[in-house]
PDB file of N, CA and C in Angstrom:
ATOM      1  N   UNK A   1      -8.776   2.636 -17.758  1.00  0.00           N
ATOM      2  CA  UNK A   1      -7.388   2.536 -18.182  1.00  0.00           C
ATOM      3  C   UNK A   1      -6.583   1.834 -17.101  1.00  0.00           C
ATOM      4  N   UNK A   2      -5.763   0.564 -17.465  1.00  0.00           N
ATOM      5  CA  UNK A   2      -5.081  -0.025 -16.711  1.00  0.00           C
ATOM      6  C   UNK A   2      -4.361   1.067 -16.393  1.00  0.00           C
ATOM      7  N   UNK A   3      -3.410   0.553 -14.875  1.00  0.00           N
ATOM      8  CA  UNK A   3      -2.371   1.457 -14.241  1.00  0.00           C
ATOM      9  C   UNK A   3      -1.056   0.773 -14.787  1.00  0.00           C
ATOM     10  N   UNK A   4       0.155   1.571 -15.379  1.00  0.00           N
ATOM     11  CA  UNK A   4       1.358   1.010 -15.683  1.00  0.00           C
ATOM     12  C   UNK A   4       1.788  -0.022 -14.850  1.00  0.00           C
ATOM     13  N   UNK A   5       2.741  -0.834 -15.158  1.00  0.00           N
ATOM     14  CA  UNK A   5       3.317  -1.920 -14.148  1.00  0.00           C
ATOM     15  C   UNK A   5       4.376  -1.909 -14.228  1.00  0.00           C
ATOM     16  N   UNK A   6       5.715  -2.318 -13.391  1.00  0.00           N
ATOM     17  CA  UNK A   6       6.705  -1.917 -13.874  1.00  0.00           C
ATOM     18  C   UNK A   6       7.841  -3.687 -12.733  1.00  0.00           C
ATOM     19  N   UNK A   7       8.429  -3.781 -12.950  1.00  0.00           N
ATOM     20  CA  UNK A   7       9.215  -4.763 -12.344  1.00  0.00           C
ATOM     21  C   UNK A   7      10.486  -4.285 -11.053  1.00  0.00           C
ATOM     22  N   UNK A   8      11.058  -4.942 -10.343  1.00  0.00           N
ATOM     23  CA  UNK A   8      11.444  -4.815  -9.668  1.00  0.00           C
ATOM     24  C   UNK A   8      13.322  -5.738 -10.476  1.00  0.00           C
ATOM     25  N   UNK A   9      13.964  -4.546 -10.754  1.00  0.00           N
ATOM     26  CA  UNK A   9      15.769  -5.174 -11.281  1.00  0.00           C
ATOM     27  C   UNK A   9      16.471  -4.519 -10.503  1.00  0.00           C
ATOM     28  N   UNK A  10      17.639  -5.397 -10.089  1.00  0.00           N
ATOM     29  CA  UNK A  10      18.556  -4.408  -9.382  1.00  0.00           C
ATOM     30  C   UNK A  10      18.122  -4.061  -7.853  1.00  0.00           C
ATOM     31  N   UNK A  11      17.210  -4.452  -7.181  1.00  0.00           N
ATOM     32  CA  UNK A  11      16.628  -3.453  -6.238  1.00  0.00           C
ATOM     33  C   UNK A  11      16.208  -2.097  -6.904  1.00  0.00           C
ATOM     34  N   UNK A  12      15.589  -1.627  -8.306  1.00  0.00           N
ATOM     35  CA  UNK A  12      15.053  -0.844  -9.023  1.00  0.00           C
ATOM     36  C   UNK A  12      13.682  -1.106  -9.429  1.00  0.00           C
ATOM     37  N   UNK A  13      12.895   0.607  -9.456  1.00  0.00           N
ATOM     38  CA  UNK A  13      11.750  -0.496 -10.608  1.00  0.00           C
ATOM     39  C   UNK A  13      12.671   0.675 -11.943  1.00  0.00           C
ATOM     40  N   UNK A  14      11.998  -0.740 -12.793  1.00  0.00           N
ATOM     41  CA  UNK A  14      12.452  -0.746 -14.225  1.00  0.00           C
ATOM     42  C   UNK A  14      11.769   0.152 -14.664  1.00  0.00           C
ATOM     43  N   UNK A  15      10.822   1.177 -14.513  1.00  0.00           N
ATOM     44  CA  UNK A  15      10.135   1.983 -15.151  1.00  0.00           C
ATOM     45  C   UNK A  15      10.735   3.373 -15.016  1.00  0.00           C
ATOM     46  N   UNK A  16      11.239   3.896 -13.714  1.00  0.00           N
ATOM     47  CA  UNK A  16      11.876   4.937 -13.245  1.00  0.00           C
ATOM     48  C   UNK A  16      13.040   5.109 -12.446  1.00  0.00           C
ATOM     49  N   UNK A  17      13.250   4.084 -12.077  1.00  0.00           N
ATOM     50  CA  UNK A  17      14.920   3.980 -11.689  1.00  0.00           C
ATOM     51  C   UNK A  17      14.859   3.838  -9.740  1.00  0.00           C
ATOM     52  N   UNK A  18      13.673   3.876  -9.394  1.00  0.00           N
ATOM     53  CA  UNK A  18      13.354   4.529  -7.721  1.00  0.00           C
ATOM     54  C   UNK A  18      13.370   3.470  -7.120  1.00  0.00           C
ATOM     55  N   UNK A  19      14.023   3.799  -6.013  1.00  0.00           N
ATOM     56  CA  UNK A  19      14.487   2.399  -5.236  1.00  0.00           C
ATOM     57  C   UNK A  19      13.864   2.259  -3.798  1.00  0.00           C
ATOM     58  N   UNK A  20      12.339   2.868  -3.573  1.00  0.00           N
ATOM     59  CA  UNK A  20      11.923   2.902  -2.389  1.00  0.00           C
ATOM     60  C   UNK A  20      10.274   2.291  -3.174  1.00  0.00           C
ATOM     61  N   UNK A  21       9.650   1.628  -2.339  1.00  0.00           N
ATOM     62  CA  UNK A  21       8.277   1.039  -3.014  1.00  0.00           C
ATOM     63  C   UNK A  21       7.389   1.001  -1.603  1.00  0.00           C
ATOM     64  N   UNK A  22       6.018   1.195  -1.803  1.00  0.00           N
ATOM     65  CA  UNK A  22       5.038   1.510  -0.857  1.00  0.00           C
ATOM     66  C   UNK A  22       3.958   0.562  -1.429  1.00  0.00           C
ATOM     67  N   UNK A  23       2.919   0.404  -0.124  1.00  0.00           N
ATOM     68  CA  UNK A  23       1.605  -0.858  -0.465  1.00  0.00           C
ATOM     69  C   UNK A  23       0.873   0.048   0.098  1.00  0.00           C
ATOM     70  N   UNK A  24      -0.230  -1.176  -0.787  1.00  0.00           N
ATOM     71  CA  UNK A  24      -1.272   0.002  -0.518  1.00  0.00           C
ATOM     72  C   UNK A  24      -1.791  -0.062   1.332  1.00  0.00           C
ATOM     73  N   UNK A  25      -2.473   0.288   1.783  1.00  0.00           N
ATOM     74  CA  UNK A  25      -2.957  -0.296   3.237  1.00  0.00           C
ATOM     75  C   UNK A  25      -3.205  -1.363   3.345  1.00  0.00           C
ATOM     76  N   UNK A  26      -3.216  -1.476   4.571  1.00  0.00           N
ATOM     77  CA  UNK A  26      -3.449  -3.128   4.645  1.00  0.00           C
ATOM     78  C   UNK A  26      -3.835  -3.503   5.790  1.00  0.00           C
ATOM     79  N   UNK A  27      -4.361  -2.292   6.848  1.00  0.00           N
ATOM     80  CA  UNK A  27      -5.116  -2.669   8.143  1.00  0.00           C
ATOM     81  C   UNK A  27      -6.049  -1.436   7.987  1.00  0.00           C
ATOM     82  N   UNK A  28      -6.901  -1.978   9.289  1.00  0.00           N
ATOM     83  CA  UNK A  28      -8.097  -0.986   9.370  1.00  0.00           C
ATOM     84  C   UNK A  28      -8.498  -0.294  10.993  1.00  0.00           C
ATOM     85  N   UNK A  29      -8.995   0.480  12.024  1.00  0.00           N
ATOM     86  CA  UNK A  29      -9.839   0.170  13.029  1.00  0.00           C
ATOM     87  C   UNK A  29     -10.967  -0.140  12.870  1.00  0.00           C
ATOM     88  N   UNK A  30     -11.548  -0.752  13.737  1.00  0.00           N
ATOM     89  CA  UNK A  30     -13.002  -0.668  13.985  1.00  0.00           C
ATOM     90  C   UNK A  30     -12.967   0.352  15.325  1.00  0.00           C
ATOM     91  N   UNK A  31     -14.268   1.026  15.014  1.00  0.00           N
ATOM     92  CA  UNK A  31     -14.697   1.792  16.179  1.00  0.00           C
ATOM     93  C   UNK A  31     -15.656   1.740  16.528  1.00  0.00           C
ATOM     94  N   UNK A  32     -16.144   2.336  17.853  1.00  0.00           N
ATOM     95  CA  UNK A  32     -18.026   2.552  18.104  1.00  0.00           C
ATOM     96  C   UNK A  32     -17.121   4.083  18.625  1.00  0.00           C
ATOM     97  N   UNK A  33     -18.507   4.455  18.622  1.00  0.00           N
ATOM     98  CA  UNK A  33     -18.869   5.943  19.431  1.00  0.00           C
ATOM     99  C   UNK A  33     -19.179   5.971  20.891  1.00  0.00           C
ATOM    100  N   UNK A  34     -18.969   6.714  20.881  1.00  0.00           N
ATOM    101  CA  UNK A  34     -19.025   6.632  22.944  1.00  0.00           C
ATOM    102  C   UNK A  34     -18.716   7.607  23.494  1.00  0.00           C
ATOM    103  N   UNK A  35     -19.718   8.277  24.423  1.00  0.00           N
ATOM    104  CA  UNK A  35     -19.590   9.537  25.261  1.00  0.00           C
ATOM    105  C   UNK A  35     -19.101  10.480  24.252  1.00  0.00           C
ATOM    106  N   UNK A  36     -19.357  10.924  22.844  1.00  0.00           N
ATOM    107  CA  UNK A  36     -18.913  12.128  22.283  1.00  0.00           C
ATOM    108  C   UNK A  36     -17.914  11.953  21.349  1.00  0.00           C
ATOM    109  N   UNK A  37     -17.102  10.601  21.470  1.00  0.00           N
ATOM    110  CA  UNK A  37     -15.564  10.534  20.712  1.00  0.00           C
ATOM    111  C   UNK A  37     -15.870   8.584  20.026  1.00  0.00           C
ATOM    112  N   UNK A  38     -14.473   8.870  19.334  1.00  0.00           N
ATOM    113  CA  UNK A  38     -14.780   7.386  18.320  1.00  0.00           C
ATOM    114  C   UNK A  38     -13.679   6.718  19.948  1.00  0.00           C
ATOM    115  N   UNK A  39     -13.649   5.404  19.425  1.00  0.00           N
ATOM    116  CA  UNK A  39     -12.809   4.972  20.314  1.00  0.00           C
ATOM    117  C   UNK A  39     -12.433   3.448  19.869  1.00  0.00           C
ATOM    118  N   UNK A  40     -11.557   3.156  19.240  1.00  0.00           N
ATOM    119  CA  UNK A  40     -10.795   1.674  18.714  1.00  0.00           C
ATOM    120  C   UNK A  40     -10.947   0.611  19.561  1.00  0.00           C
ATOM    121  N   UNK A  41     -11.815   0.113  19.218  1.00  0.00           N
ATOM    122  CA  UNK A  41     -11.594  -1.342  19.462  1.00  0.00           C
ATOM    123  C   UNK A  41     -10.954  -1.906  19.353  1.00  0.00           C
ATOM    124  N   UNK A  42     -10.558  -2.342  17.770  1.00  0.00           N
ATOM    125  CA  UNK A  42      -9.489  -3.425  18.035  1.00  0.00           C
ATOM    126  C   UNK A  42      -8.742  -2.734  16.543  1.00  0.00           C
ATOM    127  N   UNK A  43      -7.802  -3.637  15.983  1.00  0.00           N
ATOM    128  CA  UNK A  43      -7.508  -3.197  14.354  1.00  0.00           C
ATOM    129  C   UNK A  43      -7.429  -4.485  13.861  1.00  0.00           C
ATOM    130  N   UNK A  44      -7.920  -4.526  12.883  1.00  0.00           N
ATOM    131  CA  UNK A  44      -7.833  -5.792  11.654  1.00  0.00           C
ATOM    132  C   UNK A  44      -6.867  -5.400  10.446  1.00  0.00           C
ATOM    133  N   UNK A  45      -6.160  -6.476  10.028  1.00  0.00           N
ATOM    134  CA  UNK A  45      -5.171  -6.458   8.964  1.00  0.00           C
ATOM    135  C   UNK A  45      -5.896  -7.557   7.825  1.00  0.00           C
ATOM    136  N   UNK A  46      -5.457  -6.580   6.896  1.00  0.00           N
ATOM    137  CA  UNK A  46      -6.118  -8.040   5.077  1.00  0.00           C
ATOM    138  C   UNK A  46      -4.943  -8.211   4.718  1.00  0.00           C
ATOM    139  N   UNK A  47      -4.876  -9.249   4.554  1.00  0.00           N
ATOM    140  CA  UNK A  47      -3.201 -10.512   4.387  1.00  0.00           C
ATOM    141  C   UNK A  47      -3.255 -10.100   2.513  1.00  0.00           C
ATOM    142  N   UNK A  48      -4.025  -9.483   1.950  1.00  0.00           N
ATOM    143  CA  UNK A  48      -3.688  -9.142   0.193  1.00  0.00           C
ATOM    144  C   UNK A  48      -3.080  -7.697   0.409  1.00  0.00           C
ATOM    145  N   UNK A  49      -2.474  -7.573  -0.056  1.00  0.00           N
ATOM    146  CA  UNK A  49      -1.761  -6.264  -0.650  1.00  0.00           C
ATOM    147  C   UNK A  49      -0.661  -6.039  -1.899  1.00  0.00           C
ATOM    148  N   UNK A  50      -0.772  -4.790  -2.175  1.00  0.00           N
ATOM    149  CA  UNK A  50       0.091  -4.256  -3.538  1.00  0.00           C
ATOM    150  C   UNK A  50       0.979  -3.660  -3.763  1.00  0.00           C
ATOM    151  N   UNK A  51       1.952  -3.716  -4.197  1.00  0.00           N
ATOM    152  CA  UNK A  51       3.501  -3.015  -4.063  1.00  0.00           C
ATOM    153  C   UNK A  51       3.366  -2.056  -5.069  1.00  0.00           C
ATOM    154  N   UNK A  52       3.790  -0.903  -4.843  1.00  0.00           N
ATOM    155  CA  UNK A  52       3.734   0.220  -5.626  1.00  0.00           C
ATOM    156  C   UNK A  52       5.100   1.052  -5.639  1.00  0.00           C
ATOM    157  N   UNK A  53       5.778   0.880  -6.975  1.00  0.00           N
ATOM    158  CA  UNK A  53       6.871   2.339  -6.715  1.00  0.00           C
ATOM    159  C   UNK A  53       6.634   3.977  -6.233  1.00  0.00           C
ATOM    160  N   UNK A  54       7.501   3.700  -5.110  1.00  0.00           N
ATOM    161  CA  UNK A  54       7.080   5.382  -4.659  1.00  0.00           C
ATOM    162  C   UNK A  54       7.735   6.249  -5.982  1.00  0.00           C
ATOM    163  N   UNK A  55       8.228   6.293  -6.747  1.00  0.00           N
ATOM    164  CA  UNK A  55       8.973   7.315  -7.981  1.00  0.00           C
ATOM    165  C   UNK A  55       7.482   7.299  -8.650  1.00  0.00           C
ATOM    166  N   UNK A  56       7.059   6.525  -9.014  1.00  0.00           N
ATOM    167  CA  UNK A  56       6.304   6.440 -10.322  1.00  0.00           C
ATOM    168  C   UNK A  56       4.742   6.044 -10.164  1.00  0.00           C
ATOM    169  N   UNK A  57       4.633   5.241  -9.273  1.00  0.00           N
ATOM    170  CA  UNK A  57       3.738   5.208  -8.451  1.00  0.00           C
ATOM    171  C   UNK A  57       2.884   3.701  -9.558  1.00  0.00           C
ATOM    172  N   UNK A  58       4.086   2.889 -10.608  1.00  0.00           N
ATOM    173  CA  UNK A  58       3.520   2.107 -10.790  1.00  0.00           C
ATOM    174  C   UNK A  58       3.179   0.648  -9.760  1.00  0.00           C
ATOM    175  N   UNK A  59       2.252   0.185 -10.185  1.00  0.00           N
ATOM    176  CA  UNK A  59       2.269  -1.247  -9.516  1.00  0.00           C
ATOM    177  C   UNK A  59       3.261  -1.864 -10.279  1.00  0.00           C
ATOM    178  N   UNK A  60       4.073  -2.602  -9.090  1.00  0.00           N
ATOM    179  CA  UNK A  60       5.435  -3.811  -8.960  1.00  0.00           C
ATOM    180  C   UNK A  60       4.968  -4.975  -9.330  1.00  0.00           C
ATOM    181  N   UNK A  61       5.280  -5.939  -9.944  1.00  0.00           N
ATOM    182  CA  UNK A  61       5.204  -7.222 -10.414  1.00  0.00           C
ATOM    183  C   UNK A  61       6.325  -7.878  -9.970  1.00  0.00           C
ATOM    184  N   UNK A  62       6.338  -8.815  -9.067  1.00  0.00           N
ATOM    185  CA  UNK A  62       7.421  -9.724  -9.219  1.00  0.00           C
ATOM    186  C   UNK A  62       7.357 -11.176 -10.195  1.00  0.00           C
TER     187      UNK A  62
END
């Protein structure tokens, strides 16, 4: 089942009226192990991501 979609009017989404919107993640760490504990190397970011109304929790379409 697709997930609802809803638009962005007004600074609104059109589905529920909520005017705050969240993505999904969009970085990561890498780690190794070492002496007992994880430990970050570095962090990588993926340049795709998805806008989601925080009210409703549909995906945003612009």
């Amino acid at each position: 089942m697709a997930k609802a979609k809803a638009k962005v009017k007004k600074g609104r989404c059109s589905k529920c009226g909520a005017g705050e919107f969240i993505t999904t993640p969009n970085q990561y760490d890498v780690l190794t192990f070492s002496k007992g504990k994880f430990e970050i190397v570095g962090t990588e970011l993926i340049n795709d991501f998805k806008v989601f109304c925080r009210g409703c929790s549909a995906e945003v379409i612009i």
